[in-house]
N, C-alpha and C. Protein backbone atom coordinates (compact mmCIF):
# COMPACT_ATOMS: atom_id res chain seq x y z
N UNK A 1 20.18 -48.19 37.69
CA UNK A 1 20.04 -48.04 36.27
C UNK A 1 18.97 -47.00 35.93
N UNK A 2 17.86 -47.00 36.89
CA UNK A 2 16.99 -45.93 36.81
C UNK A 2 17.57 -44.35 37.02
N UNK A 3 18.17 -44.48 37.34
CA UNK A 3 18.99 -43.06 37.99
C UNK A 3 19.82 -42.56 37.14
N UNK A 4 20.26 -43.55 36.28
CA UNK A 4 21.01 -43.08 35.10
C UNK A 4 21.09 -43.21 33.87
N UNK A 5 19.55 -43.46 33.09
CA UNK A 5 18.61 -43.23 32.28
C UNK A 5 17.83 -41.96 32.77
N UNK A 6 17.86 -41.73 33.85
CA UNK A 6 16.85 -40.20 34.17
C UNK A 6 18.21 -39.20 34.45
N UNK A 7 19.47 -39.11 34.73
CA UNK A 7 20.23 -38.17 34.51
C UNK A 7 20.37 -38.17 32.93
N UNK A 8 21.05 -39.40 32.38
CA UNK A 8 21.13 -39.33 30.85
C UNK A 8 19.74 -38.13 29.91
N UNK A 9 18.70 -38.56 30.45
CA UNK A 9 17.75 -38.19 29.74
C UNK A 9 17.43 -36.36 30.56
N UNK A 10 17.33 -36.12 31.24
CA UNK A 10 17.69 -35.20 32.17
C UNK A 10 18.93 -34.17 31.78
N UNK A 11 19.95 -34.56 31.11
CA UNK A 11 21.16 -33.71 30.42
C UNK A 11 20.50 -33.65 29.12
N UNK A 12 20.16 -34.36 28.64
CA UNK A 12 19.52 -34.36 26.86
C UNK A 12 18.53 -33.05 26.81
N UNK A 13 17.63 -33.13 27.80
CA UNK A 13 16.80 -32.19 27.87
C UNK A 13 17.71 -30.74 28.15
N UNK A 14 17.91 -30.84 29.04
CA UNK A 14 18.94 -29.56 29.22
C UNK A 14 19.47 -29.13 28.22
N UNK A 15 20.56 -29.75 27.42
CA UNK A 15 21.22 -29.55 26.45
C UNK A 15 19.69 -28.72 25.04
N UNK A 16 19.08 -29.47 24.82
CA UNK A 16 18.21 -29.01 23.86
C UNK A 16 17.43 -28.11 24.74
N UNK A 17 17.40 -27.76 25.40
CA UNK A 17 16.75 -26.31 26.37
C UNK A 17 17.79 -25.23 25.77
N UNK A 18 18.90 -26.01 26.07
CA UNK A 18 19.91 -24.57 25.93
C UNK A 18 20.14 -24.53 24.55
N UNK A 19 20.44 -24.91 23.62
CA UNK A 19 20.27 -25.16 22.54
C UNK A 19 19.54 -24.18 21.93
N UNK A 20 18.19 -24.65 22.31
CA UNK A 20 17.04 -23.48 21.42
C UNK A 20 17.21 -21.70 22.05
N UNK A 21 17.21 -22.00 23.24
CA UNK A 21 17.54 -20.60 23.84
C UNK A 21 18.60 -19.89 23.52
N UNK A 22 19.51 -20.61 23.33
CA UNK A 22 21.23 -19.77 22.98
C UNK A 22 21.14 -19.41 21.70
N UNK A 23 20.71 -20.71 20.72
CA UNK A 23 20.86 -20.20 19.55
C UNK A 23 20.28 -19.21 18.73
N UNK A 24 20.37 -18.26 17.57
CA UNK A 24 20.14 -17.47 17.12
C UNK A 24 18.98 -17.87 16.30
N UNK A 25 18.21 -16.66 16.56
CA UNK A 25 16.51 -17.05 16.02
C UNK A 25 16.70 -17.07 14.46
N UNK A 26 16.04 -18.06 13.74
CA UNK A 26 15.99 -18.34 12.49
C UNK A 26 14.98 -17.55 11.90
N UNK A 27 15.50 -16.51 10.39
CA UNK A 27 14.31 -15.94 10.21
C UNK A 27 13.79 -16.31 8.34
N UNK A 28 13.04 -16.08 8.32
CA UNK A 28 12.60 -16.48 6.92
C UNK A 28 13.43 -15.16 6.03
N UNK A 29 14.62 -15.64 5.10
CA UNK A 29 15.74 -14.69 4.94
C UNK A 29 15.23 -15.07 3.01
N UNK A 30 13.52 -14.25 2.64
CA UNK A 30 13.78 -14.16 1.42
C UNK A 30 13.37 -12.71 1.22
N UNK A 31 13.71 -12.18 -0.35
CA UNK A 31 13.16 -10.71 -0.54
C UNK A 31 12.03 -10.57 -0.10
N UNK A 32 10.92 -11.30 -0.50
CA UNK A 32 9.27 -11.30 -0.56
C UNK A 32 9.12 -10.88 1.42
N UNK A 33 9.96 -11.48 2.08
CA UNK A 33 9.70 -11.10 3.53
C UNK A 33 10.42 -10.46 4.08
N UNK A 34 11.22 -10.05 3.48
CA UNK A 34 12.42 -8.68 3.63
C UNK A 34 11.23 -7.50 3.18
N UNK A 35 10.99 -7.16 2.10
CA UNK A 35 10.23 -6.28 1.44
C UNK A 35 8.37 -6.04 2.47
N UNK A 36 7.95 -7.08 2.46
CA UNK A 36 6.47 -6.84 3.55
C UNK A 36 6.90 -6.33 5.13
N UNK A 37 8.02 -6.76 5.40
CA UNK A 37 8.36 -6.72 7.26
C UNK A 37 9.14 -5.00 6.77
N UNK A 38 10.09 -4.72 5.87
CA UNK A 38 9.95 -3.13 5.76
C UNK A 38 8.64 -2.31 5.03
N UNK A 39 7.96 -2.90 4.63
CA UNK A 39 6.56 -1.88 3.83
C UNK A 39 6.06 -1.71 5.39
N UNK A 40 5.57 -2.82 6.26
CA UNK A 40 4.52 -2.47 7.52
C UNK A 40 5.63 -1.94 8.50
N UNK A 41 6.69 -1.38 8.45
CA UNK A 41 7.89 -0.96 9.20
C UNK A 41 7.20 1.09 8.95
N UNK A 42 7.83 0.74 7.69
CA UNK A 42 7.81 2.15 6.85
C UNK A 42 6.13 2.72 7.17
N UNK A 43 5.04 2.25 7.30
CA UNK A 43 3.23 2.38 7.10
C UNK A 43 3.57 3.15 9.00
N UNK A 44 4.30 2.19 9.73
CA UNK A 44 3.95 2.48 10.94
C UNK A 44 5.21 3.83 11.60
N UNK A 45 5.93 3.82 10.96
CA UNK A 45 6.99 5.21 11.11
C UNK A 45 6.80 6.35 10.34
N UNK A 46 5.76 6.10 9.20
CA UNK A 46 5.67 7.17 8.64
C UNK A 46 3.86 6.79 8.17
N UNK A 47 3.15 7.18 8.49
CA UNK A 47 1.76 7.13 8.94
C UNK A 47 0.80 8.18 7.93
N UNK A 48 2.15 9.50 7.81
CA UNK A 48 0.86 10.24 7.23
C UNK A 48 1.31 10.54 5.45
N UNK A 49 2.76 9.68 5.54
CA UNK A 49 3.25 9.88 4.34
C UNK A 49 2.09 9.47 3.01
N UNK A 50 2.74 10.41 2.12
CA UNK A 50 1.53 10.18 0.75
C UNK A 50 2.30 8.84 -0.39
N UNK A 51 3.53 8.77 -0.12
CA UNK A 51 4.28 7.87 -0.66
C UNK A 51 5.43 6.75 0.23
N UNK A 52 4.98 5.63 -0.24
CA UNK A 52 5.86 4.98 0.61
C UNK A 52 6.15 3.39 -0.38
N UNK A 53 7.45 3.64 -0.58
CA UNK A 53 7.86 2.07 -1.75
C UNK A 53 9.57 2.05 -1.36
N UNK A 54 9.43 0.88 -1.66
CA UNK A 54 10.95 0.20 -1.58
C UNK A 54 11.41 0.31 -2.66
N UNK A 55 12.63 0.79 -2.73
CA UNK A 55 13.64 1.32 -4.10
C UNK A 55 14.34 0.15 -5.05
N UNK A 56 14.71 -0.22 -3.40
CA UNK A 56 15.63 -1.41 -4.01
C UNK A 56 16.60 -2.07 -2.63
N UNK A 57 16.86 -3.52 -3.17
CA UNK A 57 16.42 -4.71 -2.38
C UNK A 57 18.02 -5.30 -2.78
N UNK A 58 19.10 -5.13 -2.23
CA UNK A 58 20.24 -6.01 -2.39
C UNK A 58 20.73 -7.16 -1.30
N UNK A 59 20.56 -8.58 -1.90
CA UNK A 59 21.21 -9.61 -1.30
C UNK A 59 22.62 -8.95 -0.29
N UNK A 60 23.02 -9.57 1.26
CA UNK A 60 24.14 -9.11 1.64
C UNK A 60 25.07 -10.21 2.02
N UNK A 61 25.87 -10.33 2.49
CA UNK A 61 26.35 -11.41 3.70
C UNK A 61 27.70 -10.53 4.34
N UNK A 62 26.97 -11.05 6.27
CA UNK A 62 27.68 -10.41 7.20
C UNK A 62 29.17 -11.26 7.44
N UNK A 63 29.95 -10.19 8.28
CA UNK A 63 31.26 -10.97 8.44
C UNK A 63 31.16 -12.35 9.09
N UNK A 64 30.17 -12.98 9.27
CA UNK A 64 30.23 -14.21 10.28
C UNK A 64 29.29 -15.12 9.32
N UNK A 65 28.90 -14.54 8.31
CA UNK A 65 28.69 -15.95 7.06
C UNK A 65 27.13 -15.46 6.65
N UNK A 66 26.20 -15.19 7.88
CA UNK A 66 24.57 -15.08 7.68
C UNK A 66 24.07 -14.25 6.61
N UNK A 67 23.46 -14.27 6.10
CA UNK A 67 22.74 -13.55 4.91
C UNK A 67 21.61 -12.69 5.48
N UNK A 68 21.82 -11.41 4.66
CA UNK A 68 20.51 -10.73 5.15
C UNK A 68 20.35 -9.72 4.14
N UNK A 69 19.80 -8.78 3.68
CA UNK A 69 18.82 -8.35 3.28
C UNK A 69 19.02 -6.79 2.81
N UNK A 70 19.47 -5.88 2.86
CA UNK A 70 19.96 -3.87 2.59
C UNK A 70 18.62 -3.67 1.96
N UNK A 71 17.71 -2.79 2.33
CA UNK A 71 16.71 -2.43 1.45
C UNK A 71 16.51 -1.02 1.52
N UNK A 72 16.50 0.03 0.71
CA UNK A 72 16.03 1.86 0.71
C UNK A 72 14.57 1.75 0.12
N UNK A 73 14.09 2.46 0.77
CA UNK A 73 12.61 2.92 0.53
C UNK A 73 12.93 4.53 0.16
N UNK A 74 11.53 4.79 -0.33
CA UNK A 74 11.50 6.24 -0.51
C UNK A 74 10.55 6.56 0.21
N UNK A 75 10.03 7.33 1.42
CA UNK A 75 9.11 8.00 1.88
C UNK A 75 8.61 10.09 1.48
N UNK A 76 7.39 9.93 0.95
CA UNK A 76 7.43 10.96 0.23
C UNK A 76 6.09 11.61 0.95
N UNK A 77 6.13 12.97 1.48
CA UNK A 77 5.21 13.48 2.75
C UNK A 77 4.79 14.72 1.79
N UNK A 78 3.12 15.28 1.26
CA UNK A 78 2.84 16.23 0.60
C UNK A 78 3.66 16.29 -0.90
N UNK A 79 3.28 15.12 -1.65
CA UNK A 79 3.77 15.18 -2.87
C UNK A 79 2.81 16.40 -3.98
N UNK A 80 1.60 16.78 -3.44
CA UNK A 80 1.32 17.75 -4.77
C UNK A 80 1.68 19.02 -3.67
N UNK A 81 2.06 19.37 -3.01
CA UNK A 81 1.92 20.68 -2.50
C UNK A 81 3.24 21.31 -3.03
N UNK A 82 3.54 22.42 -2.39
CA UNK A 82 4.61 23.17 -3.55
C UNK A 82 6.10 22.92 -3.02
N UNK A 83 5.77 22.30 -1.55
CA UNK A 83 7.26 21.84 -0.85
C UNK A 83 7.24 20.46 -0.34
N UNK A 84 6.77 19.65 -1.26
CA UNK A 84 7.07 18.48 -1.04
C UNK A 84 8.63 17.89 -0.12
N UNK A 85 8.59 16.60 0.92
CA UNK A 85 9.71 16.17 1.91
C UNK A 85 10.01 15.20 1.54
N UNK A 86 10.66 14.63 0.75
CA UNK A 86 11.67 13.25 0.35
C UNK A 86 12.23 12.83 0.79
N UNK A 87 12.23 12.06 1.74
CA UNK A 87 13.61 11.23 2.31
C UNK A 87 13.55 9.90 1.92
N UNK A 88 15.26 8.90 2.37
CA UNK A 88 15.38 7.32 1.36
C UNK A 88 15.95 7.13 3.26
N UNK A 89 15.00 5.86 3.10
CA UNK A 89 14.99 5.39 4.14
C UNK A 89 15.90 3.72 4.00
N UNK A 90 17.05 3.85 4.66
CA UNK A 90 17.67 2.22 4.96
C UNK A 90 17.17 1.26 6.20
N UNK A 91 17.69 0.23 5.70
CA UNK A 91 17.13 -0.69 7.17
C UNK A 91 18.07 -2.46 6.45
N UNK A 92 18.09 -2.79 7.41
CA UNK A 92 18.70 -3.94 7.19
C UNK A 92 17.68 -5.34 7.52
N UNK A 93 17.88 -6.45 6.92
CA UNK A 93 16.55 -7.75 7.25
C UNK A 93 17.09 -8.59 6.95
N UNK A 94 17.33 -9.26 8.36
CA UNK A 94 16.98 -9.32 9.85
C UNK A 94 17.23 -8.61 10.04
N UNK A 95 17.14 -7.56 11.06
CA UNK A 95 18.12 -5.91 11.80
C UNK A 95 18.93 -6.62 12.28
N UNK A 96 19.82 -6.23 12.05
CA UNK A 96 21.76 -6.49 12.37
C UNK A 96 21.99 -5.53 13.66
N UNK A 97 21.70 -4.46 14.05
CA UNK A 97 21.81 -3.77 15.63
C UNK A 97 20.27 -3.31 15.85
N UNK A 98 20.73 -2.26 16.90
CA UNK A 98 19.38 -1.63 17.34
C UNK A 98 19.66 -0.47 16.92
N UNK A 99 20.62 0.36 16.15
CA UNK A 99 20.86 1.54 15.77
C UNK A 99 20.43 1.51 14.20
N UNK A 100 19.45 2.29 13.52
CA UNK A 100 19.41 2.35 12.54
C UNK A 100 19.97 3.63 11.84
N UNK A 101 20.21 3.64 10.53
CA UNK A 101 20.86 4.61 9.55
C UNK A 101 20.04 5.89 9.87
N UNK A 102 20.34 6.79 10.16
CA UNK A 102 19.24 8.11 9.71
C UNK A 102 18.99 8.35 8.27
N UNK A 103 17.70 8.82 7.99
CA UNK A 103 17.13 8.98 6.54
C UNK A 103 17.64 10.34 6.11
N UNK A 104 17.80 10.09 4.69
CA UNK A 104 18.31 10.78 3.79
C UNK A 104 17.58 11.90 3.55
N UNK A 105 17.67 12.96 3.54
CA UNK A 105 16.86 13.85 3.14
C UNK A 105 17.10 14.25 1.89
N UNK A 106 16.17 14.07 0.86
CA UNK A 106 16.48 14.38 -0.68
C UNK A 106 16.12 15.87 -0.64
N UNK A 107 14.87 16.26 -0.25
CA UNK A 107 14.31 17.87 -0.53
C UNK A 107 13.99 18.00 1.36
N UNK A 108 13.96 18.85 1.87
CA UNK A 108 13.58 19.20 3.14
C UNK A 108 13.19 21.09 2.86
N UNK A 109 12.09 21.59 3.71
CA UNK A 109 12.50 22.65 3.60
C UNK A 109 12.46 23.73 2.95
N UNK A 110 11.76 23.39 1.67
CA UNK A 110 11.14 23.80 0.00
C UNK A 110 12.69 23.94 -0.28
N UNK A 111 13.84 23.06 -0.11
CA UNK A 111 14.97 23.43 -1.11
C UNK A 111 15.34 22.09 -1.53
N UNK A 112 15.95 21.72 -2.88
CA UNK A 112 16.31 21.26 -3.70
C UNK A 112 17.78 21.04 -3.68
N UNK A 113 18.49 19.64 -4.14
CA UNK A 113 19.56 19.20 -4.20
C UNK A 113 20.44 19.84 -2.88
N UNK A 114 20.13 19.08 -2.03
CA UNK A 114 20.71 19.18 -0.60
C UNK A 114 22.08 18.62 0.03
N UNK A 115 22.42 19.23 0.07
CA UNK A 115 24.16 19.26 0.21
C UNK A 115 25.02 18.42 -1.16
N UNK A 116 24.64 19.01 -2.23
CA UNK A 116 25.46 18.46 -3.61
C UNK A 116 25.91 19.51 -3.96
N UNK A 117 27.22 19.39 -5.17
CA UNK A 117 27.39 20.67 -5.36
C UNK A 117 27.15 20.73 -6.96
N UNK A 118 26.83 20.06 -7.52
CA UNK A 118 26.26 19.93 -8.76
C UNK A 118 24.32 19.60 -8.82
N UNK A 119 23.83 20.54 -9.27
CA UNK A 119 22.70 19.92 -9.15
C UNK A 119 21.33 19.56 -10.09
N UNK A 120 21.30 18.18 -9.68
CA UNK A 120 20.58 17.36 -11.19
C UNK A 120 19.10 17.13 -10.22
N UNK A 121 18.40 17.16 -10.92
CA UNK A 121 16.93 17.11 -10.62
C UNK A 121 16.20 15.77 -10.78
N UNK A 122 16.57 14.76 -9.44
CA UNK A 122 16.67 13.11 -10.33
C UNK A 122 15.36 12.88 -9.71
N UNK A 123 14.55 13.28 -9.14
CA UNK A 123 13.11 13.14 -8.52
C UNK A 123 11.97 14.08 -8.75
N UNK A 124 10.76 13.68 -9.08
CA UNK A 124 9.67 14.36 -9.03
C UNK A 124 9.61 15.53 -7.61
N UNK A 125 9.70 15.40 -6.55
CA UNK A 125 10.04 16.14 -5.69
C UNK A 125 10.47 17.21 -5.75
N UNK A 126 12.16 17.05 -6.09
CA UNK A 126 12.93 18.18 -6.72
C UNK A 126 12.16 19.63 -7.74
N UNK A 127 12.15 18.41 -8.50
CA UNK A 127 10.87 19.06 -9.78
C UNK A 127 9.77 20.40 -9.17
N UNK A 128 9.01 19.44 -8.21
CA UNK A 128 7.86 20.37 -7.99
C UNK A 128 8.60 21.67 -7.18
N UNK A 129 9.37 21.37 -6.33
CA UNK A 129 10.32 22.57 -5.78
C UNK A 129 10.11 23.64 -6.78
N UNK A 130 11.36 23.33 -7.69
CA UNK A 130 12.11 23.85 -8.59
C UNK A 130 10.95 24.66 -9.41
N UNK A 131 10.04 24.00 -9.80
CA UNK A 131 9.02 24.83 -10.54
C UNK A 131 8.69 26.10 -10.18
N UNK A 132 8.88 26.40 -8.89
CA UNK A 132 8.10 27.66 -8.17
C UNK A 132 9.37 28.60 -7.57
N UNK A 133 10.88 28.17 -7.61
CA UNK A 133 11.82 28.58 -6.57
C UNK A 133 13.23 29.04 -7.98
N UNK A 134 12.98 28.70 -9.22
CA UNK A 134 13.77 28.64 -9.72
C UNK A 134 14.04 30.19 -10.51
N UNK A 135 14.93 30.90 -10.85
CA UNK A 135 14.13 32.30 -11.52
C UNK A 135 13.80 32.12 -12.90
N UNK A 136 13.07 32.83 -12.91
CA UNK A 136 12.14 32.74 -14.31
C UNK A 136 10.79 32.14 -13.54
N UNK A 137 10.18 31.42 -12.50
CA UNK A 137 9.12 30.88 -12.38
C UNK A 137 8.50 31.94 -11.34
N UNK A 138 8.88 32.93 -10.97
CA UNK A 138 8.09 33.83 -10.40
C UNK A 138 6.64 34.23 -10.52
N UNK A 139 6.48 33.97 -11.75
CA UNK A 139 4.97 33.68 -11.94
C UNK A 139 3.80 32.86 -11.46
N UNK A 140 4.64 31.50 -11.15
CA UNK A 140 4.25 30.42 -10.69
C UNK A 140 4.56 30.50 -9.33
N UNK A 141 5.33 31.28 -8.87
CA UNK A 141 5.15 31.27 -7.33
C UNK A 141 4.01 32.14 -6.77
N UNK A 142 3.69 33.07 -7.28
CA UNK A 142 2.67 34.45 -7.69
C UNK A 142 1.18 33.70 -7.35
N UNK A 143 1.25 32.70 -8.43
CA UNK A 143 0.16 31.79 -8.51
C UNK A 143 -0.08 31.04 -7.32
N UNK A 144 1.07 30.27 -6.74
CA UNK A 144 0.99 29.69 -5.61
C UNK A 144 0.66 30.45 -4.52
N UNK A 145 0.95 31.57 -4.20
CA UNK A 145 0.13 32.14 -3.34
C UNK A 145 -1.05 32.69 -3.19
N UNK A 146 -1.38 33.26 -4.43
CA UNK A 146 -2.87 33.22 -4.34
C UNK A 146 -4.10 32.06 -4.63
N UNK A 147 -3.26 31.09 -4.90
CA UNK A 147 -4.38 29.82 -4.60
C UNK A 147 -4.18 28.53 -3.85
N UNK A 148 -4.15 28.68 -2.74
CA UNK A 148 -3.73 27.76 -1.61
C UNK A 148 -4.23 26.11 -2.23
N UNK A 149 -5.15 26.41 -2.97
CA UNK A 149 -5.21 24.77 -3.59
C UNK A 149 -4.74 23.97 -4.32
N UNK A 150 -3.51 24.78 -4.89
CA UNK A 150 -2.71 24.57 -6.31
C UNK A 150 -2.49 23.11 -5.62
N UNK A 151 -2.20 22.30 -6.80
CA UNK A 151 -1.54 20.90 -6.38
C UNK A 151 -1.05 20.78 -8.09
N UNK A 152 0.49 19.80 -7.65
CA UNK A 152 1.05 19.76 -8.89
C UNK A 152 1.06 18.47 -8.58
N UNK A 153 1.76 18.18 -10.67
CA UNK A 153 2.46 16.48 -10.68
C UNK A 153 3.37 17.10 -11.73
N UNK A 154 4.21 16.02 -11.78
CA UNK A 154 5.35 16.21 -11.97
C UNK A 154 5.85 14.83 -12.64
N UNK A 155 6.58 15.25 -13.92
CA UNK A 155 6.76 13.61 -14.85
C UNK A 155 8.24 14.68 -16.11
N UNK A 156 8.68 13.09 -16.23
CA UNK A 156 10.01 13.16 -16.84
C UNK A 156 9.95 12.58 -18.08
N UNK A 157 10.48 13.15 -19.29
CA UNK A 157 9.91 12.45 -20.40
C UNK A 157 11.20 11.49 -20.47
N UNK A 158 12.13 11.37 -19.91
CA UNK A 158 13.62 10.02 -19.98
C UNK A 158 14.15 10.85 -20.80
N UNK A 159 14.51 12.20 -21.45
CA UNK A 159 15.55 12.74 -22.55
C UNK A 159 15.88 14.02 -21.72
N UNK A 160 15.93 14.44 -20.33
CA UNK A 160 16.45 15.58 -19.77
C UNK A 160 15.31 16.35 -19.71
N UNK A 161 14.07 16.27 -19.25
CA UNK A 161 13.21 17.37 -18.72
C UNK A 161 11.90 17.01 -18.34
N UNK A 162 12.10 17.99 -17.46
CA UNK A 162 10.85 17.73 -16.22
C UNK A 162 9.78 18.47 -16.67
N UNK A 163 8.52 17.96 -16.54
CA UNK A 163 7.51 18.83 -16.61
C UNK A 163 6.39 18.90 -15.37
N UNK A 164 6.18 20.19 -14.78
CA UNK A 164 5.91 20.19 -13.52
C UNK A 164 4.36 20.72 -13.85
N UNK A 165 3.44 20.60 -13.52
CA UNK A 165 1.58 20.84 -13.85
C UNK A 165 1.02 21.49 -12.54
N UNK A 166 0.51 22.62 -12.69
CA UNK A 166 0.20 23.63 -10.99
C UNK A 166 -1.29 23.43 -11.86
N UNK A 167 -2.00 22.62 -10.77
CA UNK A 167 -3.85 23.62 -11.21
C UNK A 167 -4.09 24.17 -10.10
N UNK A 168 -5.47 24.54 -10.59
CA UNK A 168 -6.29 25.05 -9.18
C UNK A 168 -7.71 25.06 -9.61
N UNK A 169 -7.92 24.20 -8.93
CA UNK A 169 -9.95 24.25 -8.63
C UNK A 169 -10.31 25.34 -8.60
N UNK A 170 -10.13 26.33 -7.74
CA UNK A 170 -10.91 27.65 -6.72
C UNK A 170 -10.87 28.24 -8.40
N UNK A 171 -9.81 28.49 -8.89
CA UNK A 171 -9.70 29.62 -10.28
C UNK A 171 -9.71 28.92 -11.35
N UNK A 172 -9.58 27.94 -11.49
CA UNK A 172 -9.49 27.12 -12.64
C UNK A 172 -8.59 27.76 -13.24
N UNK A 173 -7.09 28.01 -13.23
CA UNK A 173 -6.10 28.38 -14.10
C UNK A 173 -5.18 27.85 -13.82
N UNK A 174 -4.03 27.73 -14.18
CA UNK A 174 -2.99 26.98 -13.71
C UNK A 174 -1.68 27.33 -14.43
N UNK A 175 -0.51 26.37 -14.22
CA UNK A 175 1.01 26.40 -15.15
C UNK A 175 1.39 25.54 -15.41
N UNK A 176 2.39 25.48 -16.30
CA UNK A 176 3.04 24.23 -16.75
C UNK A 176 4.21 24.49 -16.81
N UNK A 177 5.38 24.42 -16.31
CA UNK A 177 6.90 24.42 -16.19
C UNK A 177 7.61 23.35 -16.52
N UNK A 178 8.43 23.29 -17.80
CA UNK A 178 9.29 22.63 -18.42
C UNK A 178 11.01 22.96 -17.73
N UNK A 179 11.01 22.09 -16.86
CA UNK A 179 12.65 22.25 -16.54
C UNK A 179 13.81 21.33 -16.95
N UNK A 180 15.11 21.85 -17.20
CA UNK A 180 16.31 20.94 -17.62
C UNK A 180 16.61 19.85 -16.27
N UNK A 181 16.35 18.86 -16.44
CA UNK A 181 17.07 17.98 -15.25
C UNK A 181 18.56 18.60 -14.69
N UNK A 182 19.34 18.66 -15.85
CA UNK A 182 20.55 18.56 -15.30
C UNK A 182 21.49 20.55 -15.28
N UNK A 183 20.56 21.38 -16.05
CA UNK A 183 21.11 22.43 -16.05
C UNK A 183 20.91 23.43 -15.69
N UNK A 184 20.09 23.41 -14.41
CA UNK A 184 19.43 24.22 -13.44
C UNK A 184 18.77 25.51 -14.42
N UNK A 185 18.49 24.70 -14.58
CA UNK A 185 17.41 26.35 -15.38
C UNK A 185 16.00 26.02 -15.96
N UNK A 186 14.81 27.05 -16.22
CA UNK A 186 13.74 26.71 -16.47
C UNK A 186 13.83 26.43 -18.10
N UNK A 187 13.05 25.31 -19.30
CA UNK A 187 12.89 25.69 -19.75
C UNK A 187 12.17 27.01 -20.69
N UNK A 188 10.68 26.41 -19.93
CA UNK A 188 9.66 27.31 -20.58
C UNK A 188 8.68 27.34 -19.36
N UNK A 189 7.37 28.22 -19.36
CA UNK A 189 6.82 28.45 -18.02
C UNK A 189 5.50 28.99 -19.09
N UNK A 190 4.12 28.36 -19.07
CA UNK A 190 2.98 28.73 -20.17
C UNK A 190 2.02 28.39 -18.66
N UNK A 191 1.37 29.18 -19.05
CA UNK A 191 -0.19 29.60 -18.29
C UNK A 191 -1.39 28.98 -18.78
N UNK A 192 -2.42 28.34 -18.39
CA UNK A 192 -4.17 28.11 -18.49
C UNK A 192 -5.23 28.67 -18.00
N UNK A 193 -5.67 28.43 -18.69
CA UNK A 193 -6.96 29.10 -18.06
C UNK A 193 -7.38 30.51 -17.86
């Protein structure tokens, strides 16, 4: 009877050995830990970036029932300089393979609207490009080269136009470029200082 209370108990164990080992690791499947496990993802793949935020966060469910997580970040590398690098970064939570999406490149390159054939200016990025590359802003590119310190920002008033801001410390002068979001062209281009 001893012998078979210690096999009985002896398979039990086994069974819950294999059990925990076979089965699929349980993960804490809410946004709040979807969103922190990609922020310290994104901090450690992109290190020297000047911008780094999650876009947006959609509930999923895989073909086999489990729930998990789609999240795009934006990683943004030299946002005041005159060629700012944009890319939208995917990832899945839990990771579903070991292959991840390659990132999007919004601006690479100092060029603007990258492989579209219509082109709308839906990011600050774009913007700062565009300020210096567009014709009519030749002035402002003029500027950019003779003052390696220029740093811009760049803001959208929500009614179709960008306004892009070049200073410079060293000269204290600067520009201001008003562009159409959607109709590739400058509005207006005014000088300081």
């Amino acid at each position: 009877m001893k012998t078979t209370v210690l096999i009985i108990l002896l398979i039990a164990v086994a069974l819950a050995v294999a059990f925990f080992v076979f089965s699929k690791p349980s993960y804490p499947l809410t946004e709040g830990d979807a969103q922190k496990y990609f922020v310290e993802d994104l901090k450690e793949k992109y290190p020297s970036a000047d911008v780094r935020e999650v876009m947006e966060i959609l509930p999923q469910t895989a073909s086999d029932g489990t729930p998990y997580y789609q999240l795009k970040a934006r990683v943004t590398t030299g946002l005041s300089t005159p060629c700012p690098e944009r890319i939208h970064v995917y990832y899945d939570y839990p990771p579903k393979n070991f292959v991840n999406q390659p990132p999007e490149y919004i601006t690479r390159g100092c060029k603007v609207c990258l492989n579209v054939q219509v082109c709308t200016l839906a990011f600050p990025e774009e913007a700062i490009i565009a300020s210096h590359t567009y014709n009519g802003t030749e002035a402002v590119s003029q500027f950019l080269l003779e003052n390696s310190d220029a740093a811009a920002t760049a803001s959208f008033d929500g009614a179709g136009t960008w306004t892009v801001s070049w200073s410079s410390a060293s000269s204290g002068k600067g520009y201001t470029v008003a562009l159409s979001k959607s109709q590739n062209k400058v509005i207006n281009v005014t000088s300081s200082g």
